[in-house]
N, C-alpha and C. Protein backbone atom coordinates (compact mmCIF):
# COMPACT_ATOMS: atom_id res chain seq x y z
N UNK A 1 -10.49 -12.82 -6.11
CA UNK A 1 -9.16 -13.34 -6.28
C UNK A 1 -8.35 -12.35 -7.10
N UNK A 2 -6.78 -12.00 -6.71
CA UNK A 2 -5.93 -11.07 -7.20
C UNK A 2 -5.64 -12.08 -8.73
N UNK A 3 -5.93 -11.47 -9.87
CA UNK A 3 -5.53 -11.84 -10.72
C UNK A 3 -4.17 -11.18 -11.60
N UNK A 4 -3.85 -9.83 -10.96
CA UNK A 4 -2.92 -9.16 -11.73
C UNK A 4 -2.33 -8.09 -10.49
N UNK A 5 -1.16 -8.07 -10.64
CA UNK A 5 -0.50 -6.31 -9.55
C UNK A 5 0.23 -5.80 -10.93
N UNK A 6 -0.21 -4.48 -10.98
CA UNK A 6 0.90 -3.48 -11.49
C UNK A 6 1.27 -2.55 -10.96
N UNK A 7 2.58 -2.48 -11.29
CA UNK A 7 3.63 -1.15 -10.18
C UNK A 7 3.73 -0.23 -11.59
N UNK A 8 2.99 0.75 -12.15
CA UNK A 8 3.16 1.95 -13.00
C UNK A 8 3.86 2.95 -12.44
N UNK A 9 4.25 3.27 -11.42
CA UNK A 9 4.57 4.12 -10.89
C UNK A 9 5.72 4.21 -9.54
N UNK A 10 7.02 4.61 -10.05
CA UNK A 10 7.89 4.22 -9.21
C UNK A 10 8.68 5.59 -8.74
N UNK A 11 8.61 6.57 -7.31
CA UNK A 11 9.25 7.35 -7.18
C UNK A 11 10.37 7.27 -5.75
N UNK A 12 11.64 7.92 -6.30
CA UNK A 12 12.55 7.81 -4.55
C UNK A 12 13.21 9.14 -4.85
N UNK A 13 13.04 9.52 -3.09
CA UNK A 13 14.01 11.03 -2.82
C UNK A 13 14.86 10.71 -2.09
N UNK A 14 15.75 11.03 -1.93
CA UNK A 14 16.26 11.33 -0.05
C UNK A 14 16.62 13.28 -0.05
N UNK A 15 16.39 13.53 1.21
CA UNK A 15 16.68 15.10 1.35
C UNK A 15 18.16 15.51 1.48
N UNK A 16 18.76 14.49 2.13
CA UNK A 16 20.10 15.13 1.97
C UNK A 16 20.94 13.58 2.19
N UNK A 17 22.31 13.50 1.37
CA UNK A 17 23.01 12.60 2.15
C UNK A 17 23.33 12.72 3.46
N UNK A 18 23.48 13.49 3.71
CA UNK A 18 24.36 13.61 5.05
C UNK A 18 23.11 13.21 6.56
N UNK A 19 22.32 12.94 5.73
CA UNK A 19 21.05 12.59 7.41
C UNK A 19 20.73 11.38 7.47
N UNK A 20 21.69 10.52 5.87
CA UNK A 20 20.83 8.79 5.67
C UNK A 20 21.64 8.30 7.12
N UNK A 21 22.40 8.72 7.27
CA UNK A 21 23.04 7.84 8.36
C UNK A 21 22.09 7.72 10.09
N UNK A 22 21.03 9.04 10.21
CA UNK A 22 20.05 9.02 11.17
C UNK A 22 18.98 8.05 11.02
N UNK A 23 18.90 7.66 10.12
CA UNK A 23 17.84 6.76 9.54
C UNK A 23 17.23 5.96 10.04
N UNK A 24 15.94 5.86 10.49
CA UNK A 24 14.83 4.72 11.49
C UNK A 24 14.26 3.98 10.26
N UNK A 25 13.37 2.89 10.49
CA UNK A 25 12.88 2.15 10.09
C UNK A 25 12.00 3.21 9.12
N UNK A 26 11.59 2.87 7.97
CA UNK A 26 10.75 3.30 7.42
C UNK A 26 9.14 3.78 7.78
N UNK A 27 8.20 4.34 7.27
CA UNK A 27 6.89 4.32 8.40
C UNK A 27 6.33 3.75 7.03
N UNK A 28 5.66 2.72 6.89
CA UNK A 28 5.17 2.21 5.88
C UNK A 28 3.53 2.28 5.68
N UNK A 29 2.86 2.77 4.69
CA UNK A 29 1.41 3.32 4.45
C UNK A 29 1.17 2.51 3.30
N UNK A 30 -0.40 1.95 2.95
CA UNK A 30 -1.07 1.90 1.88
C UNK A 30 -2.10 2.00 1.54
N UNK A 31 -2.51 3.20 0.52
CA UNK A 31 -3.32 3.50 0.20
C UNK A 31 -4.61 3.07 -0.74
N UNK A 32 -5.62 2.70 -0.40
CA UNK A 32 -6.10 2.43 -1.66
C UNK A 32 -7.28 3.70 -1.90
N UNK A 33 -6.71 4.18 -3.47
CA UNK A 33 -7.20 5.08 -3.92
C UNK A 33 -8.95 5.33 -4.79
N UNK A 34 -8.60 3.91 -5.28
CA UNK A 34 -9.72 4.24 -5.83
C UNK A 34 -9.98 2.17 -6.35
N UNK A 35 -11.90 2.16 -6.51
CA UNK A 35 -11.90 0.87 -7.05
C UNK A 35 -13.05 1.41 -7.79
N UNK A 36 -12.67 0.35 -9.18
CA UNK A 36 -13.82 0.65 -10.31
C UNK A 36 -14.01 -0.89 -10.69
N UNK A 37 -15.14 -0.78 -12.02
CA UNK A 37 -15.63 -2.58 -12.04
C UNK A 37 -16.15 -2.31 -13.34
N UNK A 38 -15.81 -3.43 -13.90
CA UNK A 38 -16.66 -3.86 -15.24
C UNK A 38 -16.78 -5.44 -15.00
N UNK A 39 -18.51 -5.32 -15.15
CA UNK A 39 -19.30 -7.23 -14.52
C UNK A 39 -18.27 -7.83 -13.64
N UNK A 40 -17.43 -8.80 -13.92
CA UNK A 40 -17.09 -9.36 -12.67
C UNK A 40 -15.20 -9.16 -12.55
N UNK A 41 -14.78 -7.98 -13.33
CA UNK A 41 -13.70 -7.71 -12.89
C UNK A 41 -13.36 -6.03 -12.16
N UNK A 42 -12.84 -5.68 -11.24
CA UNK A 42 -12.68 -4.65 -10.33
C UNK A 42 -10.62 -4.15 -10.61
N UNK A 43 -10.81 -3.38 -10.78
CA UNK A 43 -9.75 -2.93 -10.67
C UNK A 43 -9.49 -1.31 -9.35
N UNK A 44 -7.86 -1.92 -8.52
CA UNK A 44 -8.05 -1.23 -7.33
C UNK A 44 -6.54 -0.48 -7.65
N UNK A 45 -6.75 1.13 -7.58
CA UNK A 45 -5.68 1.76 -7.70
C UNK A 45 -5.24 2.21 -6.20
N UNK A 46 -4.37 1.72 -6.40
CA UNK A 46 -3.21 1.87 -4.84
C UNK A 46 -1.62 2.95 -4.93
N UNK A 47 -1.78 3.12 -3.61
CA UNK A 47 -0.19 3.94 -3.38
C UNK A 47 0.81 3.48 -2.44
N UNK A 48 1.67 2.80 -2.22
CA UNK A 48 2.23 2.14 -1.49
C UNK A 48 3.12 3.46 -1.06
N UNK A 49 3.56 3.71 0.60
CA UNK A 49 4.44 5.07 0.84
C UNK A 49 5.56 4.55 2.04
N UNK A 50 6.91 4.65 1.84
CA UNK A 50 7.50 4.06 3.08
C UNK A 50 8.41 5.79 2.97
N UNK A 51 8.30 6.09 4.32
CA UNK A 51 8.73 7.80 4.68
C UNK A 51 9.83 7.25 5.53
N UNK A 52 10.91 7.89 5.38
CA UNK A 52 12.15 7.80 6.41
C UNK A 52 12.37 9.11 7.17
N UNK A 53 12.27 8.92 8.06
CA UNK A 53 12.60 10.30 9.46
C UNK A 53 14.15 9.99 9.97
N UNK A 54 14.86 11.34 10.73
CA UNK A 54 15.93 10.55 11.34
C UNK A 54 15.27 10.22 13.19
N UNK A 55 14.19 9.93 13.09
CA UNK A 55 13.85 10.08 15.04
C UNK A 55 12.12 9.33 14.33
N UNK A 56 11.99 9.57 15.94
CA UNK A 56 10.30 8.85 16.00
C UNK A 56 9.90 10.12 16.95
N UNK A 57 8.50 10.80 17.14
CA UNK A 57 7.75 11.48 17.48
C UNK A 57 7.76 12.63 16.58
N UNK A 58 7.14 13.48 16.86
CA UNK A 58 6.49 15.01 16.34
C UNK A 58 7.88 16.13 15.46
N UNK A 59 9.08 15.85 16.51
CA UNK A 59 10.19 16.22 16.24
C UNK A 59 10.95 16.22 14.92
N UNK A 60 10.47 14.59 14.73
CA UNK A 60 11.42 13.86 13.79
C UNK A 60 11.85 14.67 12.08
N UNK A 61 12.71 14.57 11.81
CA UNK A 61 12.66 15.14 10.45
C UNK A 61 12.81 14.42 9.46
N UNK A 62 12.04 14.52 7.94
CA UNK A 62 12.19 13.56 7.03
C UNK A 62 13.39 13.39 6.35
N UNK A 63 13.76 12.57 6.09
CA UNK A 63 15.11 12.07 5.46
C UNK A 63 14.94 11.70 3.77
N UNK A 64 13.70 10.78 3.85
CA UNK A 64 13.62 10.89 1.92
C UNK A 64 12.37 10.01 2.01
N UNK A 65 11.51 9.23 1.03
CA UNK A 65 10.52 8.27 0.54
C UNK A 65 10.43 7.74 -0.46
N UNK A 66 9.81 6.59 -0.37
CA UNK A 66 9.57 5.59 -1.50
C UNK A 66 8.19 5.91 -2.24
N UNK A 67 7.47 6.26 -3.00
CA UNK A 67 6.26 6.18 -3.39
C UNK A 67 5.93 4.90 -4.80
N UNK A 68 5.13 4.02 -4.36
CA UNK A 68 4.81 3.12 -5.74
C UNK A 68 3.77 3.38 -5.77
N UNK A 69 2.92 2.85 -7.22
CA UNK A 69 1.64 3.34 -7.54
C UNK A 69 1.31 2.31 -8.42
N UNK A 70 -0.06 1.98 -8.35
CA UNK A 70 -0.51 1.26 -9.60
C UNK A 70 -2.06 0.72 -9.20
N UNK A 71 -2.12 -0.36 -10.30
CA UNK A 71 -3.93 -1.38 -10.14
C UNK A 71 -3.49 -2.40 -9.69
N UNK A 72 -4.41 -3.20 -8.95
CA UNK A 72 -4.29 -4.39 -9.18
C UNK A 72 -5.98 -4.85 -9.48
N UNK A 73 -5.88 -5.77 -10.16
CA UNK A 73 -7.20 -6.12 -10.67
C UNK A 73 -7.37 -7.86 -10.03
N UNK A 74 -8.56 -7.99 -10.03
CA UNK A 74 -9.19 -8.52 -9.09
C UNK A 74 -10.47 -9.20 -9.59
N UNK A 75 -10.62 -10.52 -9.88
CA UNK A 75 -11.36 -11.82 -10.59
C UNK A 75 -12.54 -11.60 -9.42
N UNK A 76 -14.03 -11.52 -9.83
CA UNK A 76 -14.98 -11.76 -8.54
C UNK A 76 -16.15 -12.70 -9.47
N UNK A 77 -17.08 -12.82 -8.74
CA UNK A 77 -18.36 -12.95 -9.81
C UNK A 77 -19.37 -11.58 -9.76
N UNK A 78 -19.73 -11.55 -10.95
CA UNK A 78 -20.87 -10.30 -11.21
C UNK A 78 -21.09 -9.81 -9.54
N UNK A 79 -22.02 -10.37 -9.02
CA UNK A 79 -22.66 -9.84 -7.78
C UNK A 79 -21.51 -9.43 -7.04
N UNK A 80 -20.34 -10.48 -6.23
CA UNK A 80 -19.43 -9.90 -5.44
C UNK A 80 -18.86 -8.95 -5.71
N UNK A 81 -18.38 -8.61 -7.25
CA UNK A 81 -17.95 -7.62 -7.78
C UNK A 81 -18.79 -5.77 -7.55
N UNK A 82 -20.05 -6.15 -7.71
CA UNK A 82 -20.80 -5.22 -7.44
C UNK A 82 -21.13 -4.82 -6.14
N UNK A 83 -21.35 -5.97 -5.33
CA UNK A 83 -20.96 -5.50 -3.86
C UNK A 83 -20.20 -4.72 -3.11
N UNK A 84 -18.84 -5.23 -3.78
CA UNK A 84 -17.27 -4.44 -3.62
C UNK A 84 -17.47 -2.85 -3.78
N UNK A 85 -18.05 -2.77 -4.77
CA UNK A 85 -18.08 -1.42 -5.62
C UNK A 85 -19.02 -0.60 -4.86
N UNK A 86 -20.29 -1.03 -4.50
CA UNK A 86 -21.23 -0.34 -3.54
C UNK A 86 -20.64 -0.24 -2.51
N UNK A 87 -20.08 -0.88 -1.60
CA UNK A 87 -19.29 -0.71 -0.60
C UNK A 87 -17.96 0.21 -0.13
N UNK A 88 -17.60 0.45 -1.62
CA UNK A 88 -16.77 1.55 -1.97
C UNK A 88 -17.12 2.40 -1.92
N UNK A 89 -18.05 2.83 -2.82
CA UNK A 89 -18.96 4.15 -3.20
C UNK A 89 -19.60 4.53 -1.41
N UNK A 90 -19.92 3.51 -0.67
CA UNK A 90 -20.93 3.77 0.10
C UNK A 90 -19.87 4.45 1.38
N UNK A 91 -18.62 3.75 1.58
CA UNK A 91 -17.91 4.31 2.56
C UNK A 91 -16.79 4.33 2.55
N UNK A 92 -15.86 3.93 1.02
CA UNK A 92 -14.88 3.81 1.00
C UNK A 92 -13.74 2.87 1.68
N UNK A 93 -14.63 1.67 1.86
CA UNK A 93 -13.69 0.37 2.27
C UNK A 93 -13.65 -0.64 1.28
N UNK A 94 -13.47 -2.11 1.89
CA UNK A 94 -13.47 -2.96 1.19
C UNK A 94 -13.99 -3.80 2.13
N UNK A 95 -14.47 -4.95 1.55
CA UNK A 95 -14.69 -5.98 2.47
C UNK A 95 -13.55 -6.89 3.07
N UNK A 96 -13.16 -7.01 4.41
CA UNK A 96 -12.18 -7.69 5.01
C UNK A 96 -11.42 -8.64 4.40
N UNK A 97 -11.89 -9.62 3.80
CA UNK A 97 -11.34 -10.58 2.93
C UNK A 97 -10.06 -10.21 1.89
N UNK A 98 -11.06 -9.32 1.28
CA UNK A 98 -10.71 -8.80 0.19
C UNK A 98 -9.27 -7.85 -0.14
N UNK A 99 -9.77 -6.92 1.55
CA UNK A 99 -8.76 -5.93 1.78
C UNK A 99 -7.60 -6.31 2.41
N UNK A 100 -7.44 -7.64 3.05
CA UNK A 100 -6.71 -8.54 3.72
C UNK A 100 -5.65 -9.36 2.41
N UNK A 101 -6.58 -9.77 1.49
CA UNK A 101 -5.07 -10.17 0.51
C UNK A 101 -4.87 -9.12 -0.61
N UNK A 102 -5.33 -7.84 -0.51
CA UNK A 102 -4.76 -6.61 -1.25
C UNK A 102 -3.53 -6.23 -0.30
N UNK A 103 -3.99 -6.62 0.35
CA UNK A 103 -2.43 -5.58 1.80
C UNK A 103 -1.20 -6.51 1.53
N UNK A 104 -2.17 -7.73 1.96
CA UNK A 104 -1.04 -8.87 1.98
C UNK A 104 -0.13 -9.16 0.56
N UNK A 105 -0.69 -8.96 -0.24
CA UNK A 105 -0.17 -9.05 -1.48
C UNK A 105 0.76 -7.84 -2.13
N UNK A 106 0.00 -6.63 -1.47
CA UNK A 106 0.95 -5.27 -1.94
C UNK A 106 2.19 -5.19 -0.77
N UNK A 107 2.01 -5.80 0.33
CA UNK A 107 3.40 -5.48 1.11
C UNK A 107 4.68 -6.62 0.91
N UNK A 108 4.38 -7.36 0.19
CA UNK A 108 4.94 -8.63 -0.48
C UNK A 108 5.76 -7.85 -2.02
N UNK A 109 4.87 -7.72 -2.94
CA UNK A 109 5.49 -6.74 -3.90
C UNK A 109 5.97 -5.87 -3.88
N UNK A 110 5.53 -4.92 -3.07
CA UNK A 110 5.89 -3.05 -3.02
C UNK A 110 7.48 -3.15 -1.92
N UNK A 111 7.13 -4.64 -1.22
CA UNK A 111 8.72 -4.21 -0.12
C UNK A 111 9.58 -4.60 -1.03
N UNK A 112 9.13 -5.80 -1.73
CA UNK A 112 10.35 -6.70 -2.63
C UNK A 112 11.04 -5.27 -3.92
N UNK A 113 10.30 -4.92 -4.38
CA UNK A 113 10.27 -3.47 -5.20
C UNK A 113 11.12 -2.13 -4.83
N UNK A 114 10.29 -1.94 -3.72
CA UNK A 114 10.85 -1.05 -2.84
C UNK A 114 12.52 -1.16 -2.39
N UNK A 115 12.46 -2.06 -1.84
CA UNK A 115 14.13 -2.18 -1.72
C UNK A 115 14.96 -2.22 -2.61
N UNK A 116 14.94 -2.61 -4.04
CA UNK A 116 15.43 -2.11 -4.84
C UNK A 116 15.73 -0.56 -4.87
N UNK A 117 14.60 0.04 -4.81
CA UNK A 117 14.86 1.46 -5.24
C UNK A 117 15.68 2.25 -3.91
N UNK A 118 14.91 1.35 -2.70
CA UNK A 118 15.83 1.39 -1.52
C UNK A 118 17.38 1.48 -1.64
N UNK A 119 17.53 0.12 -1.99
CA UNK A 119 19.77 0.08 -1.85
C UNK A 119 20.14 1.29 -2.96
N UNK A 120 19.52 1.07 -4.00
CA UNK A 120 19.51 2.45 -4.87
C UNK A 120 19.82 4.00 -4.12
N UNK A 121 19.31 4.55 -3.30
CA UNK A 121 18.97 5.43 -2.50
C UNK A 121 19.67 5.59 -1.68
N UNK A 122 20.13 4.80 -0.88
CA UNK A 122 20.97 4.35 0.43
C UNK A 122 19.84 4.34 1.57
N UNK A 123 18.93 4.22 1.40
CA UNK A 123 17.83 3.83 2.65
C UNK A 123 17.75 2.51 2.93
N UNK A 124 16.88 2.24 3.98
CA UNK A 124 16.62 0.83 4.74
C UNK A 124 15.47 0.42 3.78
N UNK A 125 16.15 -1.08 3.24
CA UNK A 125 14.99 -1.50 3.23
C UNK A 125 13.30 -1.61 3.49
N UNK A 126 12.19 -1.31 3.03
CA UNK A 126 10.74 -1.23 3.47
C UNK A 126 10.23 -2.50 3.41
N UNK A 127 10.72 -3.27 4.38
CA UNK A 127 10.22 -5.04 4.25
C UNK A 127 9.30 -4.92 5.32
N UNK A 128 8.09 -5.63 5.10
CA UNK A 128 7.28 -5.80 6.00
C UNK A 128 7.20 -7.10 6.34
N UNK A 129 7.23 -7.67 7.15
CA UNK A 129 7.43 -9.67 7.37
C UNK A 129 6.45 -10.40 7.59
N UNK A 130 5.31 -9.18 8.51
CA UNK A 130 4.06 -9.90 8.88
C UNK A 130 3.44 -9.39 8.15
N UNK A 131 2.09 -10.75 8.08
CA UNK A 131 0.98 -11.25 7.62
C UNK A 131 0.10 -9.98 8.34
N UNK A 132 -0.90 -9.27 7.60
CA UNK A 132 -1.81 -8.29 8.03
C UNK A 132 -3.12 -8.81 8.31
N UNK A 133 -3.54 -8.84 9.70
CA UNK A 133 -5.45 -9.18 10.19
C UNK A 133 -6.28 -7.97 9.84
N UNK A 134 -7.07 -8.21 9.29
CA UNK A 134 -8.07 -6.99 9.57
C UNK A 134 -9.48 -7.86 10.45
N UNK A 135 -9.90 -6.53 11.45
CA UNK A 135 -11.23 -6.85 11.95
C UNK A 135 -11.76 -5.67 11.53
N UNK A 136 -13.43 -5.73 11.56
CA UNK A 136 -13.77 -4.77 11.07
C UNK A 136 -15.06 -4.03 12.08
N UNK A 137 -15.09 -3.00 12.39
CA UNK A 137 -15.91 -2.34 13.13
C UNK A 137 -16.89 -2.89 13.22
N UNK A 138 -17.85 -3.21 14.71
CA UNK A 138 -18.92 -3.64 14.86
C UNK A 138 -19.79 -2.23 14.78
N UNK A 139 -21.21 -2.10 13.90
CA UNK A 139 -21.91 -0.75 14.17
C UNK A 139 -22.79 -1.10 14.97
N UNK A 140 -23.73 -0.55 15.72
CA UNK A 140 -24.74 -0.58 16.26
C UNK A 140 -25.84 -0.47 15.41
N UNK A 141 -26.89 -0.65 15.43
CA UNK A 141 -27.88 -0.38 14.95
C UNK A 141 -29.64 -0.16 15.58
């Protein structure tokens, strides 16, 4: 369970005025950087990234970005907690659940956030509206 989000880290560019007016939807990314644990609390450092182009394909040129940064920490019990963490270490995911209300929860904050620094900027809003599914790879074995 998300017990805490922090946004430590708040950056916005744009490259030039004169290209905000080409401006597409944002391309919206989140990263999670890193997860660490002490007994049954985990803390998950994230990068939230919304990039503005004036076009869509290969062509496109960047116009400016949003970058947020921070932890959010995360209530488990001992074992789940340690699970998380092996699972990290082991391949650098999360377990579906888990990674499902980190998304859901950072695209809720980081857009509400984001747009601030957005109208600030003169960029589009980085609102995301939908709810994020994750499925997760079947391996063979």
């Amino acid at each position: 369970m998300i017990t805490g989000i922090t946004i430590s880290k708040v950056e916005g560019k744009i490259d030039s005025v004169e290209t905000l007016s080409k401006q597409r939807f944002p391309r919206l990314n989140i990263n999670i950087d890193d997860v660490a644990g002490n007994n049954d609390r985990l803390n998950v450092n994230y990068t939230f990234v919304a990039d503005y182009f004036d076009g869509v394909g290969k062509e496109a040129k960047s116009i400016g970005q949003i970058k947020l940064g921070g932890v959010i920490e995360v209530s488990e019990t001992k074992d789940a907690a340690n699970a998380v963490i092996k699972k990290w270490n082991d391949n650098h995911s999360l377990p579906v659940e888990l990674a499902e209300e980190i998304i859901n929860d950072l695209n809720f904050r980081c857009s509400a956030t984001g747009t601030l620094v957005a109208y600030s900027l003169g960029l589009i809003p980085p609102l995301m509206i939908s709810t994020t599914k994750i499925t997760e790879k079947k391996t063979e074995k």
